[in-house]
N, C-alpha and C. Protein backbone atom coordinates (compact mmCIF):
# COMPACT_ATOMS: atom_id res chain seq x y z
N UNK A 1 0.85 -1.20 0.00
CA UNK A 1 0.00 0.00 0.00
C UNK A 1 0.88 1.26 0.00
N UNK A 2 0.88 1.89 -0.88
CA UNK A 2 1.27 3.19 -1.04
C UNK A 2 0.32 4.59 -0.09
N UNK A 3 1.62 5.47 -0.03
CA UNK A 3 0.58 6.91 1.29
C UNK A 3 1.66 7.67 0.91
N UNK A 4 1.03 8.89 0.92
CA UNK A 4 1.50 10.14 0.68
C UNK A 4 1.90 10.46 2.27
N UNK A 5 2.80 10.99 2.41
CA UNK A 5 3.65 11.55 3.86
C UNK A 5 2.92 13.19 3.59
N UNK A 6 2.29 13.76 5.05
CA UNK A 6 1.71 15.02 4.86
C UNK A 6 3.18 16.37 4.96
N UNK A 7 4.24 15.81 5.54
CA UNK A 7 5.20 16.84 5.94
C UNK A 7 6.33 16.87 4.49
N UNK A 8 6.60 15.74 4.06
CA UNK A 8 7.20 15.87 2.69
C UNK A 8 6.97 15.49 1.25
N UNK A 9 5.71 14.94 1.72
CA UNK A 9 4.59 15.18 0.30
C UNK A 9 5.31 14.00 -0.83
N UNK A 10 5.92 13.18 -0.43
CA UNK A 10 6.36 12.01 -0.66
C UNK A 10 6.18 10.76 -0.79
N UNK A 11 5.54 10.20 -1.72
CA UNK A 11 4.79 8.74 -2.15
C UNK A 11 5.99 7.83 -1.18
N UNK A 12 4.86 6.80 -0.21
CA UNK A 12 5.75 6.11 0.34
C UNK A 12 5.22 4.93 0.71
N UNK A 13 5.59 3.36 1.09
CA UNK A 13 5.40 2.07 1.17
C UNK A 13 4.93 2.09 2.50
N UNK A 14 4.35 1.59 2.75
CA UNK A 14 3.30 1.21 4.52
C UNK A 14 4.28 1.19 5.26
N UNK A 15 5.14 0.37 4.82
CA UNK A 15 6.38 0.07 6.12
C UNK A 15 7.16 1.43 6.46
N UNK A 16 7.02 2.16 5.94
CA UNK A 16 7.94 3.67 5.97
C UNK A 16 7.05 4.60 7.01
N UNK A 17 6.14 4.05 7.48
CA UNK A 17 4.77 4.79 8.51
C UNK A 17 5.00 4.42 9.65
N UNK A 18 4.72 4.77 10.73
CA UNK A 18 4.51 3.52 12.19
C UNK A 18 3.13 3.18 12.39
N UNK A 19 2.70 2.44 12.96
CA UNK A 19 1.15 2.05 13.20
C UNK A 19 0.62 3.06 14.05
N UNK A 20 -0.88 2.59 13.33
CA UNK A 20 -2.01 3.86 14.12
C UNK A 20 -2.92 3.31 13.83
N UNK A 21 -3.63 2.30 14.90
CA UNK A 21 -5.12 1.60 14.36
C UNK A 21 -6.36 2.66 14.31
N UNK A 22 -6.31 3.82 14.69
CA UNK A 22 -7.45 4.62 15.15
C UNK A 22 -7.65 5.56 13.90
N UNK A 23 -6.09 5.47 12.80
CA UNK A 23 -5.97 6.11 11.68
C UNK A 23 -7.02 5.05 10.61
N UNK A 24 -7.82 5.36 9.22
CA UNK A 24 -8.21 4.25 8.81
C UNK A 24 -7.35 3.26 7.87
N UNK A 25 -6.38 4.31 7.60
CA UNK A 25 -5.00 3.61 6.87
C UNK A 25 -4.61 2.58 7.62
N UNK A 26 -4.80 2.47 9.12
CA UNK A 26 -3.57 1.90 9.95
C UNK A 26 -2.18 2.07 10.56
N UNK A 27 -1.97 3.51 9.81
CA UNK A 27 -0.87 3.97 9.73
C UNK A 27 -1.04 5.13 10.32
N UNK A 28 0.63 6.00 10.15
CA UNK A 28 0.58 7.45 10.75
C UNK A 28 0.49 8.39 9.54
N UNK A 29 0.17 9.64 9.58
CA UNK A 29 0.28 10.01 8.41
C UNK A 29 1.24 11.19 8.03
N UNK A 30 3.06 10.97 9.22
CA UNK A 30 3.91 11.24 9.11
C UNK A 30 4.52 10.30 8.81
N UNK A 31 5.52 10.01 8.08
CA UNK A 31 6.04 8.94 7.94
C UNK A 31 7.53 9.08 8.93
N UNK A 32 8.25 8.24 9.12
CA UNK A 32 9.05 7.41 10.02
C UNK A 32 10.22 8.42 9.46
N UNK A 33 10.97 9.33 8.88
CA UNK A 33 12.21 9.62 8.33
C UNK A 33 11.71 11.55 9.14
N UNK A 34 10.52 12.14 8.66
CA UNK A 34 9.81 13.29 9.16
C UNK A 34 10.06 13.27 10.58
N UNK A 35 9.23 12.34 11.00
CA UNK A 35 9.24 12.31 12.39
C UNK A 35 10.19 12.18 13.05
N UNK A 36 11.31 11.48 13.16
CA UNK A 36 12.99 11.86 13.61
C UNK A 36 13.16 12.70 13.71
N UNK A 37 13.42 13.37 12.11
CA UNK A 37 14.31 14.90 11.92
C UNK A 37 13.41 15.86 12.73
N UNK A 38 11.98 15.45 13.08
CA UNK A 38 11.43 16.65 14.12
C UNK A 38 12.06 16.88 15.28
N UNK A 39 12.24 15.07 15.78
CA UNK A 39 12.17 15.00 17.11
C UNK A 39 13.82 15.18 17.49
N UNK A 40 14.48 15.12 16.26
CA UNK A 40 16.29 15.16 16.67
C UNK A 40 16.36 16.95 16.55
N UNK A 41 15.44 17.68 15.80
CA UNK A 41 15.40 19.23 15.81
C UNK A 41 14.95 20.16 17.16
N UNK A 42 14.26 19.07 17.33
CA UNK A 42 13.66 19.47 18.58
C UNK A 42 14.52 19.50 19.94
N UNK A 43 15.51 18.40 20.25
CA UNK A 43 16.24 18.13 20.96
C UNK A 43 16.88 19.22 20.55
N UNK A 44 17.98 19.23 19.24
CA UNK A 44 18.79 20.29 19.41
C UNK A 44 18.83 21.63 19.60
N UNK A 45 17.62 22.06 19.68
CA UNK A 45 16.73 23.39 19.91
C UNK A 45 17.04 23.27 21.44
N UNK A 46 16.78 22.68 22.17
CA UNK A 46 16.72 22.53 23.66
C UNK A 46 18.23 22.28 23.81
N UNK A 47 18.50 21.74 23.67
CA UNK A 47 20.26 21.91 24.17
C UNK A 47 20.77 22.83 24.05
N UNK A 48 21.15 23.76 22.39
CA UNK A 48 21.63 24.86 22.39
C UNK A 48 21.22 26.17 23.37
N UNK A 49 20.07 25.68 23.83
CA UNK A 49 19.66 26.85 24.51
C UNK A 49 19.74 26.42 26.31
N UNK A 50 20.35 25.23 26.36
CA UNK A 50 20.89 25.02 27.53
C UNK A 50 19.57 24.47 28.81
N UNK A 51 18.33 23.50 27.55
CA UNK A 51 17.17 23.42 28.72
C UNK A 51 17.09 22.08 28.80
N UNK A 52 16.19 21.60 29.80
CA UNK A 52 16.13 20.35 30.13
C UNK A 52 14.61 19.72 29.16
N UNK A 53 15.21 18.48 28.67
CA UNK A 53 15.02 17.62 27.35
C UNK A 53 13.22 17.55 28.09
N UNK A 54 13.12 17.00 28.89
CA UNK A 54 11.94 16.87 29.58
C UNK A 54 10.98 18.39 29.62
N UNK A 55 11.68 18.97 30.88
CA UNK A 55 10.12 19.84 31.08
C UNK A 55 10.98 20.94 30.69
N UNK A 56 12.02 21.50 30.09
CA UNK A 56 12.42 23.01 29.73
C UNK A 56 12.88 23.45 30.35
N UNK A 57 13.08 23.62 32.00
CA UNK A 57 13.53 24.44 32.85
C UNK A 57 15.08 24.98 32.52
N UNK A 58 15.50 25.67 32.51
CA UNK A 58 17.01 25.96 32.38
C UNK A 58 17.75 25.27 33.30
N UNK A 59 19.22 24.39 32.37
CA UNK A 59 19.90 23.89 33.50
C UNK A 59 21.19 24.45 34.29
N UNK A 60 21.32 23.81 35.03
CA UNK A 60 22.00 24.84 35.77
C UNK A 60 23.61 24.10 35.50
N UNK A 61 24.36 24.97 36.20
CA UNK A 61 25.89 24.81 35.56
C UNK A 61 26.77 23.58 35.95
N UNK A 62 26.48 22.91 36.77
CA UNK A 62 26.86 21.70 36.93
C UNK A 62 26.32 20.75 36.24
N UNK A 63 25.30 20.66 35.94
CA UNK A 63 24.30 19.90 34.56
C UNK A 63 24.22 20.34 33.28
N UNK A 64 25.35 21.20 33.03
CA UNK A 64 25.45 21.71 31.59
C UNK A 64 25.57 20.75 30.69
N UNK A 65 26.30 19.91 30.91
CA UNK A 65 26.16 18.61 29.82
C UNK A 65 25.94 17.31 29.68
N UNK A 66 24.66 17.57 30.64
CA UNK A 66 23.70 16.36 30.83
C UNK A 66 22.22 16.96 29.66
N UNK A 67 21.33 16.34 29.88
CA UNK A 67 20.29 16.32 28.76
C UNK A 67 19.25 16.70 29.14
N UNK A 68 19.00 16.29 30.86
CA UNK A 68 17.85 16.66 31.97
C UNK A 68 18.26 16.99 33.11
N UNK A 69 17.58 17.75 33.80
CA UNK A 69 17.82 18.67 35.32
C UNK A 69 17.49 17.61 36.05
N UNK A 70 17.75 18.11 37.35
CA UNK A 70 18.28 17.24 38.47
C UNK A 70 16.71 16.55 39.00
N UNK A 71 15.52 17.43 38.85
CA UNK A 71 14.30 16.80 39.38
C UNK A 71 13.73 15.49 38.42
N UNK A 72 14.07 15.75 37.04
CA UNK A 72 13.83 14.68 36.00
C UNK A 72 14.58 13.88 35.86
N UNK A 73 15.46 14.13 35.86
CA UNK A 73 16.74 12.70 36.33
C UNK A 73 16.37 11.77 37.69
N UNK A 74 15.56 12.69 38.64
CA UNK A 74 15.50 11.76 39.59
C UNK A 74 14.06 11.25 39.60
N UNK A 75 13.27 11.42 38.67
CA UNK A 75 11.44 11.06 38.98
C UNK A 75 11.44 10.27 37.95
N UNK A 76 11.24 8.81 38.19
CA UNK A 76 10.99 7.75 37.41
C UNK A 76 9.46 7.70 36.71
N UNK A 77 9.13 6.70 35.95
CA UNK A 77 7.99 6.67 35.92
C UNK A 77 6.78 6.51 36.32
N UNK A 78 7.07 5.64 37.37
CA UNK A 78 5.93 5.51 38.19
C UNK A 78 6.06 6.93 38.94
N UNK A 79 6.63 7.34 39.72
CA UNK A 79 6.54 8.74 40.24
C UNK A 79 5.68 9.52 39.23
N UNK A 80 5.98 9.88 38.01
CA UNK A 80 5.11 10.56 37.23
C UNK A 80 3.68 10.11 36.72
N UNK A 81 3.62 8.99 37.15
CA UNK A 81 1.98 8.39 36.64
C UNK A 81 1.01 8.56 37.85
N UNK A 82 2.10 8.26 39.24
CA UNK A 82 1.49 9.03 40.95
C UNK A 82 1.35 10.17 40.67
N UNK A 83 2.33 10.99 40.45
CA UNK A 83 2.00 12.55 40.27
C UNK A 83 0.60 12.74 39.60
N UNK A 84 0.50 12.76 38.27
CA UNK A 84 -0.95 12.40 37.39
C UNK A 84 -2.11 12.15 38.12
N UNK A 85 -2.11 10.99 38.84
CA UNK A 85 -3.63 10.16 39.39
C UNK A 85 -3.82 11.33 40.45
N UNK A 86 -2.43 11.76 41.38
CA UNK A 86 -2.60 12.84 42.33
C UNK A 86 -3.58 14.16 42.15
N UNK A 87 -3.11 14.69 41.27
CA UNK A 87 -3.23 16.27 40.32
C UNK A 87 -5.48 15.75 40.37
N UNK A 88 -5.35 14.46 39.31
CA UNK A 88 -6.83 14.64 39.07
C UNK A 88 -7.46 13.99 40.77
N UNK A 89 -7.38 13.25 41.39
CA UNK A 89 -8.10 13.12 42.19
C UNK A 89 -8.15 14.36 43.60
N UNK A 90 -6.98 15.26 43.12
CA UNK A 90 -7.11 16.60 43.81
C UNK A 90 -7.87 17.63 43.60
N UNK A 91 -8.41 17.18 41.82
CA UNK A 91 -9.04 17.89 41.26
C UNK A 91 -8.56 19.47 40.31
N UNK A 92 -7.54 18.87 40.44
CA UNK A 92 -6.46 20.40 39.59
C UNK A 92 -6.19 19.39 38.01
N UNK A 93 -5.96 20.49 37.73
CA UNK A 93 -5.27 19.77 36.03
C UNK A 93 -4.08 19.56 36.23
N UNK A 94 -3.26 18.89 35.24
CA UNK A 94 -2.26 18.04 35.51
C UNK A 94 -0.98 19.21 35.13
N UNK A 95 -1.46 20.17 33.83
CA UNK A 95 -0.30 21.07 33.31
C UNK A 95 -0.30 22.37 34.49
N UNK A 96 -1.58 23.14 34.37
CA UNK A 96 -1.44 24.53 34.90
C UNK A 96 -1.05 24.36 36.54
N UNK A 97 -2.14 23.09 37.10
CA UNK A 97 -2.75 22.67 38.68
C UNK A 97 -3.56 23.59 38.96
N UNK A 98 -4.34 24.46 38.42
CA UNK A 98 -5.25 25.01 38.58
C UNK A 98 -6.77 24.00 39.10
N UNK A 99 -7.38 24.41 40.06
CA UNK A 99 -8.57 23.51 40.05
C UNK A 99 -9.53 23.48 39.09
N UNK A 100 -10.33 22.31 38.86
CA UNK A 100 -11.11 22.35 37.52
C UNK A 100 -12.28 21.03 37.28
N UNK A 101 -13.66 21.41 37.47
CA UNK A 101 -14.38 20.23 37.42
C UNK A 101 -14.38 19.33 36.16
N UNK A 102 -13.97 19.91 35.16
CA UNK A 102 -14.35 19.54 33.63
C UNK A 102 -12.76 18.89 33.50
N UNK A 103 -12.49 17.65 33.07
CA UNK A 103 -11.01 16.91 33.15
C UNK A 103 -11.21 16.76 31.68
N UNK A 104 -9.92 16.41 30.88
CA UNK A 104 -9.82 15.91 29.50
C UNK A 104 -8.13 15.79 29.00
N UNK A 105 -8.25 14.41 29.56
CA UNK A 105 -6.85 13.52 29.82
C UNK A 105 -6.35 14.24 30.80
N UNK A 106 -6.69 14.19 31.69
CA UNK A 106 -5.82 15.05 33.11
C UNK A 106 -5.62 16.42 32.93
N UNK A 107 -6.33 16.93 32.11
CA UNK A 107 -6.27 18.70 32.01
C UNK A 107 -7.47 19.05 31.96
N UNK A 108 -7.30 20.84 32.60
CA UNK A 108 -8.43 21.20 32.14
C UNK A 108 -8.65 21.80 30.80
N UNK A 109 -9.80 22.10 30.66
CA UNK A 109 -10.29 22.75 28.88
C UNK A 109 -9.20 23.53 28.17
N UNK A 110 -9.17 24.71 28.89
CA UNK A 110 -8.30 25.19 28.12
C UNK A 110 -6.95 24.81 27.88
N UNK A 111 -5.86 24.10 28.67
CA UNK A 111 -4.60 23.48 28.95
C UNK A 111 -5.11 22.48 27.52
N UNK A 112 -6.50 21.59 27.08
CA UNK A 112 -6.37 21.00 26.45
C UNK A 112 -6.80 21.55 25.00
N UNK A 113 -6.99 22.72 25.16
CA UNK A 113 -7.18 23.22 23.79
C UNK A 113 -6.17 23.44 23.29
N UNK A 114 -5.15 24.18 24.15
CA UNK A 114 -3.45 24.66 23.67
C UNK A 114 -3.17 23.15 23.34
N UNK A 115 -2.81 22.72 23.95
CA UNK A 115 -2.19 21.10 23.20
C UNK A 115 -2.91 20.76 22.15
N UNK A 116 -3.92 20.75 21.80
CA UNK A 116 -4.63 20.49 20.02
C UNK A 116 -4.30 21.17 19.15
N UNK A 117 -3.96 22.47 19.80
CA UNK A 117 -3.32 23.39 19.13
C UNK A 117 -1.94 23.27 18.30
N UNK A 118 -1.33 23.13 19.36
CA UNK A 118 0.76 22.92 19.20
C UNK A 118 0.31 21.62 18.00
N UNK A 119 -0.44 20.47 18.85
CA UNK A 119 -0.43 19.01 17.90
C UNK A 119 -0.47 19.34 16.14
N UNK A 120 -1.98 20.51 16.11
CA UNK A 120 -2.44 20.43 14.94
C UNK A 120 -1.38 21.38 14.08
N UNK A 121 -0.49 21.85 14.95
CA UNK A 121 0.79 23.06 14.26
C UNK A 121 0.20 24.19 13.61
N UNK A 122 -1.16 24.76 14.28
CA UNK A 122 -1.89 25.78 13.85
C UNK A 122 -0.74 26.66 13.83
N UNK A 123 -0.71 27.80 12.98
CA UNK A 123 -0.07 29.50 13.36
C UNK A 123 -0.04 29.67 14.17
N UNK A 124 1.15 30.34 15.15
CA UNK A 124 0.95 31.20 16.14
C UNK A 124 -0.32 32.36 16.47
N UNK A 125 0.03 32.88 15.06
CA UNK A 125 -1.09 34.18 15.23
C UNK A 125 -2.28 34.14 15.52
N UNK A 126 -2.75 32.92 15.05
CA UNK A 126 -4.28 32.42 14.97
C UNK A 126 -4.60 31.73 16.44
N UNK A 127 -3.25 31.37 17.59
CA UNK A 127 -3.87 30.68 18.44
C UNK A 127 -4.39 31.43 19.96
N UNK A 128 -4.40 32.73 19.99
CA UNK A 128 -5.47 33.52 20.68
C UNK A 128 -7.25 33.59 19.87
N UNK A 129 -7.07 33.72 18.67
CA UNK A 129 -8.06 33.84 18.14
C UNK A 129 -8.83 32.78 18.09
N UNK A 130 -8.23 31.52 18.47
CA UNK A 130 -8.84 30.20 18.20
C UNK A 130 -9.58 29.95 19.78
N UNK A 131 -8.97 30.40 20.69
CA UNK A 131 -9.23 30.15 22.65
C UNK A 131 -10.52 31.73 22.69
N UNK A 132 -10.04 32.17 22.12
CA UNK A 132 -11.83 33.60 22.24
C UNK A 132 -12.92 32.60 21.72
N UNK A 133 -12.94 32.13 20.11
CA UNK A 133 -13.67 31.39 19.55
C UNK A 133 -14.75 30.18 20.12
N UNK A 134 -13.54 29.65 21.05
CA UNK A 134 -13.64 28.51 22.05
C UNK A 134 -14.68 28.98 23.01
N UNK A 135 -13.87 29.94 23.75
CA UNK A 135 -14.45 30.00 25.16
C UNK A 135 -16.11 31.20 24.95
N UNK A 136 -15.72 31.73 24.20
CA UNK A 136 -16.93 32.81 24.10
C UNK A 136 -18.06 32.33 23.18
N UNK A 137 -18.92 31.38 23.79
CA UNK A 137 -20.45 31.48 23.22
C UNK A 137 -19.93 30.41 21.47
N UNK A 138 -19.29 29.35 20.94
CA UNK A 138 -18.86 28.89 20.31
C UNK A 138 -19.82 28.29 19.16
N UNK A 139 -19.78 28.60 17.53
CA UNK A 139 -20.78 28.01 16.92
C UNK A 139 -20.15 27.55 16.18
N UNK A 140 -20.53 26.55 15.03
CA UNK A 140 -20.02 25.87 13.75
C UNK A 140 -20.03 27.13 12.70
N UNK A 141 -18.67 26.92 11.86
CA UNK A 141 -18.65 27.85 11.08
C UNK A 141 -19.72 28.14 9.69
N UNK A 142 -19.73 26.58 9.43
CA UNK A 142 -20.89 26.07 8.45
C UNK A 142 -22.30 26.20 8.35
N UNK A 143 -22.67 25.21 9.26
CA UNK A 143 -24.03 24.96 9.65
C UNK A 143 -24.50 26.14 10.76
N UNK A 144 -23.69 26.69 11.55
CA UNK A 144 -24.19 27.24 12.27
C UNK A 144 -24.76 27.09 14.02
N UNK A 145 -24.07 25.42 14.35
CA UNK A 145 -24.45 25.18 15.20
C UNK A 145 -23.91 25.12 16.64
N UNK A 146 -24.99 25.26 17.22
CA UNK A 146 -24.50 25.78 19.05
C UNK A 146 -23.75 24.58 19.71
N UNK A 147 -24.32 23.40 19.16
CA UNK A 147 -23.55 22.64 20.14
C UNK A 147 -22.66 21.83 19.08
N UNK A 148 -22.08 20.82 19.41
CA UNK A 148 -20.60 20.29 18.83
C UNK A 148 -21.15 19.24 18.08
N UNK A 149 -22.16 18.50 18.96
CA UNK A 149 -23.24 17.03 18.24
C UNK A 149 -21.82 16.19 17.89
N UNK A 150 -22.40 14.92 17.45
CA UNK A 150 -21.10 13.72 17.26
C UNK A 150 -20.54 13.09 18.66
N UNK A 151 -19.32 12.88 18.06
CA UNK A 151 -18.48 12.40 19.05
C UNK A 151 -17.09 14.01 19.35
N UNK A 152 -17.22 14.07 20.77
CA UNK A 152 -15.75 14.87 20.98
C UNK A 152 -16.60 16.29 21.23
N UNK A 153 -15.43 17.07 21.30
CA UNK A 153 -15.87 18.77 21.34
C UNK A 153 -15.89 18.98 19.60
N UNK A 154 -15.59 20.51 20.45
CA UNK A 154 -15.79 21.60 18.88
C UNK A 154 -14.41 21.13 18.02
N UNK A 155 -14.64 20.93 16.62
CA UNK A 155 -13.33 20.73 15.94
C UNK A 155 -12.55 22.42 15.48
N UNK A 156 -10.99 22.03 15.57
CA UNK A 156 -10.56 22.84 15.24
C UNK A 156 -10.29 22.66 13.54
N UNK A 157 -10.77 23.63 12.89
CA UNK A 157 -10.83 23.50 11.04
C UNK A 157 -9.29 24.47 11.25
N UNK A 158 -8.28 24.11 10.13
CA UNK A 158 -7.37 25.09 9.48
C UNK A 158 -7.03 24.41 8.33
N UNK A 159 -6.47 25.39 7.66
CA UNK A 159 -5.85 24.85 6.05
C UNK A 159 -4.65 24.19 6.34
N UNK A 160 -4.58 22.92 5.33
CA UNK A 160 -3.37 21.91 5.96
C UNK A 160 -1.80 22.50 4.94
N UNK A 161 -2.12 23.41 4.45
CA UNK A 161 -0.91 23.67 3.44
C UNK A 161 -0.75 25.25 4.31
N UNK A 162 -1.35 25.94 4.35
CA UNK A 162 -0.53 26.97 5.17
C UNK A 162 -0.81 27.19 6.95
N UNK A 163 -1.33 26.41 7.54
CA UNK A 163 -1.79 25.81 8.77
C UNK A 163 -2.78 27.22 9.49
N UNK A 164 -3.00 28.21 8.52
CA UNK A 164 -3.75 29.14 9.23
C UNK A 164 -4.79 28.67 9.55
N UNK A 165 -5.57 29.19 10.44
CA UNK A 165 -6.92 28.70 11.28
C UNK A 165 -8.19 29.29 10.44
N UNK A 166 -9.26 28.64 10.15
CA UNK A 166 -10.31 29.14 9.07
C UNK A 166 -11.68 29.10 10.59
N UNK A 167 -12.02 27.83 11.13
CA UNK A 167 -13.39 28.41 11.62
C UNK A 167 -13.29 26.68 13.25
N UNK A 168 -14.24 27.21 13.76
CA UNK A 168 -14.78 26.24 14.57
C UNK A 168 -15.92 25.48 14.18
N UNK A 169 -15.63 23.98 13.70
CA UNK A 169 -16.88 23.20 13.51
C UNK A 169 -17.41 22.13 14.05
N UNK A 170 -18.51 21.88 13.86
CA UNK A 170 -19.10 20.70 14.55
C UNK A 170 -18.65 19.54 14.12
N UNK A 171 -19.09 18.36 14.34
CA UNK A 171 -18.15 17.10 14.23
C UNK A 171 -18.37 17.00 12.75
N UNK A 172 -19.88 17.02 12.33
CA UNK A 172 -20.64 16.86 10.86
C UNK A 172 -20.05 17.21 10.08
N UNK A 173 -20.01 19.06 10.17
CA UNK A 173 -19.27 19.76 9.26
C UNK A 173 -17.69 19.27 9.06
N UNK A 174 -17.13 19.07 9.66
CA UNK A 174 -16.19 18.77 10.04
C UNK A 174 -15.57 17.70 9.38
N UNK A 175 -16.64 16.18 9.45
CA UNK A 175 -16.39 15.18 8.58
C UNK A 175 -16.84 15.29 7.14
N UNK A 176 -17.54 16.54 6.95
CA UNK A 176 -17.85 16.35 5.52
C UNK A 176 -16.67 16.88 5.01
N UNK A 177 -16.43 18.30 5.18
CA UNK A 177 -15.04 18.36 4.23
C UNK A 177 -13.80 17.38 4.49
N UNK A 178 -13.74 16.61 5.72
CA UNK A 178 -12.44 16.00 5.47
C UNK A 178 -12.92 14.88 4.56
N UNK A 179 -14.36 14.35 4.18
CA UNK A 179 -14.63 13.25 3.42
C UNK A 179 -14.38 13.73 1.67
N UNK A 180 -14.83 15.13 1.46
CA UNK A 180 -14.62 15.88 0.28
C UNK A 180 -13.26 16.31 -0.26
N UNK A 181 -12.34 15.71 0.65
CA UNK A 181 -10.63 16.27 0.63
C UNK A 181 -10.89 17.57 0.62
N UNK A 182 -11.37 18.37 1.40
CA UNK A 182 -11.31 20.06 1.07
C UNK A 182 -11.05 20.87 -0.34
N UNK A 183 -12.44 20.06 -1.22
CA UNK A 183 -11.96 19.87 -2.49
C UNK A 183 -13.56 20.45 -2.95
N UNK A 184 -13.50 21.87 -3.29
CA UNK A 184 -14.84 22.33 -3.39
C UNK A 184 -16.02 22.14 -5.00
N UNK A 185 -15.07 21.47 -5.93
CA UNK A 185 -15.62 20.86 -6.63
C UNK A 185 -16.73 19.79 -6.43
N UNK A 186 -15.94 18.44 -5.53
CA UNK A 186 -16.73 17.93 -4.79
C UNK A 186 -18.18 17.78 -3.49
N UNK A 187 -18.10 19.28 -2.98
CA UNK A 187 -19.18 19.73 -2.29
C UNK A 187 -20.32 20.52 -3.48
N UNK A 188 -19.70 20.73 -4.59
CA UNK A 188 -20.75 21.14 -5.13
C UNK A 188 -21.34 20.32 -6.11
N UNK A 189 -21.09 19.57 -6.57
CA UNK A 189 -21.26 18.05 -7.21
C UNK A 189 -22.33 17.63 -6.11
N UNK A 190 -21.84 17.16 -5.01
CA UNK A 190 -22.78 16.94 -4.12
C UNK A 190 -24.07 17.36 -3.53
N UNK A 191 -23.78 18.90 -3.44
CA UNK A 191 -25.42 20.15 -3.91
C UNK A 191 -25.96 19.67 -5.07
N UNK A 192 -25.49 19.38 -5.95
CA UNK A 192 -25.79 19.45 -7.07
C UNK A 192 -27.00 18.25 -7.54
N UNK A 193 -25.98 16.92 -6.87
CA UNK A 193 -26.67 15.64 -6.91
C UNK A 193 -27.85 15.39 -5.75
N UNK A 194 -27.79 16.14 -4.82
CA UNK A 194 -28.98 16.21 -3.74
C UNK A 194 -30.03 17.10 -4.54
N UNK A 195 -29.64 18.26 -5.02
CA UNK A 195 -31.31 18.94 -5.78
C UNK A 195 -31.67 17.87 -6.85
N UNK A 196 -30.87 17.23 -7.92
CA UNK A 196 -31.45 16.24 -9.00
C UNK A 196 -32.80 15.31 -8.19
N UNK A 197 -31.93 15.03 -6.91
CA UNK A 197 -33.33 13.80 -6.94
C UNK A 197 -33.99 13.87 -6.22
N UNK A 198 -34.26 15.06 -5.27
CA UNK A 198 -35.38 16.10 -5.09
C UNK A 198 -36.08 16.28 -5.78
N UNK A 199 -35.61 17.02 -7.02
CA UNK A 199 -36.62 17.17 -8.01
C UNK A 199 -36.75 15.97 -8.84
N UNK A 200 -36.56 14.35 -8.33
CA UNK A 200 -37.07 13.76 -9.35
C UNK A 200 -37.82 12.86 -8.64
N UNK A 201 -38.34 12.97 -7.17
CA UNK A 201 -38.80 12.63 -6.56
C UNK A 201 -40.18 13.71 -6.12
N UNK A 202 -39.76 14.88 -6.43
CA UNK A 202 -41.35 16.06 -6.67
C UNK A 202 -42.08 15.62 -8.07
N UNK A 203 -41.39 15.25 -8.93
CA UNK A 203 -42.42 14.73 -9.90
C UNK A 203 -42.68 13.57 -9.96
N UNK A 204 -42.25 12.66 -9.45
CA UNK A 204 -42.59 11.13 -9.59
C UNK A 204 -44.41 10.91 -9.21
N UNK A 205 -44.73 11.83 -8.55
CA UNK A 205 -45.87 11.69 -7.87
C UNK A 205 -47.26 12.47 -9.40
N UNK A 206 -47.03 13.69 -10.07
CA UNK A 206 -47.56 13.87 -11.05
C UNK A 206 -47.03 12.94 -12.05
N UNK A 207 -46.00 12.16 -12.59
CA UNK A 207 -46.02 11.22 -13.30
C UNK A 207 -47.06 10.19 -13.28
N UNK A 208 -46.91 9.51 -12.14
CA UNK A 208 -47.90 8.64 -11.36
C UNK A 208 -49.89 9.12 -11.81
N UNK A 209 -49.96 10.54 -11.56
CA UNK A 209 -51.17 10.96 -11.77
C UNK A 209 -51.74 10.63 -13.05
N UNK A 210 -50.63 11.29 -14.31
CA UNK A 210 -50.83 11.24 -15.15
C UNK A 210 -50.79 10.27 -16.03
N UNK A 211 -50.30 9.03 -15.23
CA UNK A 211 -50.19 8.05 -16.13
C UNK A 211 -51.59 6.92 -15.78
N UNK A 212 -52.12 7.66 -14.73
CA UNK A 212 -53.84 6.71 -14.12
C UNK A 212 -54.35 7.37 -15.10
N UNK A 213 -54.71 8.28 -15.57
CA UNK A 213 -55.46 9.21 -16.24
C UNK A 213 -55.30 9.15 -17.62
């Protein structure tokens, strides 16, 4: 099975993907060579600037040429999965610790909107404009609707070639253009083919008349 890689736009063999059963490919839809050079860019971004690989903090001068500060070097994993269960059964979110009735993966709302955010690699510019959108009175850009309906919250819509942010939609709207490839030929084909048999279903009934008669 052949897949297009979304970051280098590169025809590529299944095996060149990592698995993702929740994807319908099965796959990721970065491929395996992308995703490195992120994650080795990423590292070297944090070193040159002298922070710890984990949570960022600046390290300090005896740990200059180690990779993580002295609290992450010493908190294993289980410590951090205690920390976690702690945070929510305290009732704080797990990033800010702010208290918060509404949880979503151990954060609250907004902590989990910024992370959909960074994930989806929206613009900077657009990601105040996207948390007003959110939090203030929120509708579908499309249809128009108040609540989210489907499965999940409000989707975040942006263009996948210049990652600017276009609108907030409901799950519907949402799955229709990703079913249309954001390909407006195809939504109107589709208007198009919904009025045909409308109207060939308003006359079926005077056909019918006229053919007793």
């Amino acid at each position: 099975m052949i897949q297009v890689c979304i970051r280098c736009k590169v025809e590529k063999e299944e095996s060149c993907f990592n698995k993702k059963r929740k994807n319908y490919s099965g796959v990721r839809s970065i491929c395996k060579d992308c995703k490195a050079k992120e994650f080795s860019d990423w590292n070297r971004e944090r070193r040159l600037l002298g922070l710890c690989l984990q949570c960022g903090t600046k390290l300090s001068e005896d740990r200059k040429n180690l990779s993580n500060c002295l609290n992450c070097s010493n908190k294993s994993t289980k410590c951090k999965k205690r920390n976690r269960v702690k945070h929510v059964l305290n009732g704080k979110c797990m990033r800010c610790g702010k208290e918060t009735e509404k949880f979503i993966s151990r954060c609250c709302y907004i902590c989990s909107i910024k992370s959909r955010i960074i994930r989806l690699r929206i613009d900077k510019k657009d990601r105040a404009k996207i948390l007003e959108s959110l939090l203030n009175e929120p509708k579908c850009g499309i249809c128009g609707a108040l609540k989210p309906s489907g499965r999940g919250d409000w989707h975040i819509d942006h263009d996948h070639e210049t990652n600017r942010f276009r609108a907030i939609l409901c799950y519907h709207c949402n799955l229709m253009l990703g079913c249309a490839r954001d390909n407006k030929d195809i939504l109107i084909k589709g208007a198009s083919y919904i009025d045909l048999h409308k109207a060939q279903k308003d006359e079926s009934p005077m056909v019918l008349a006229m053919s007793v008669v």
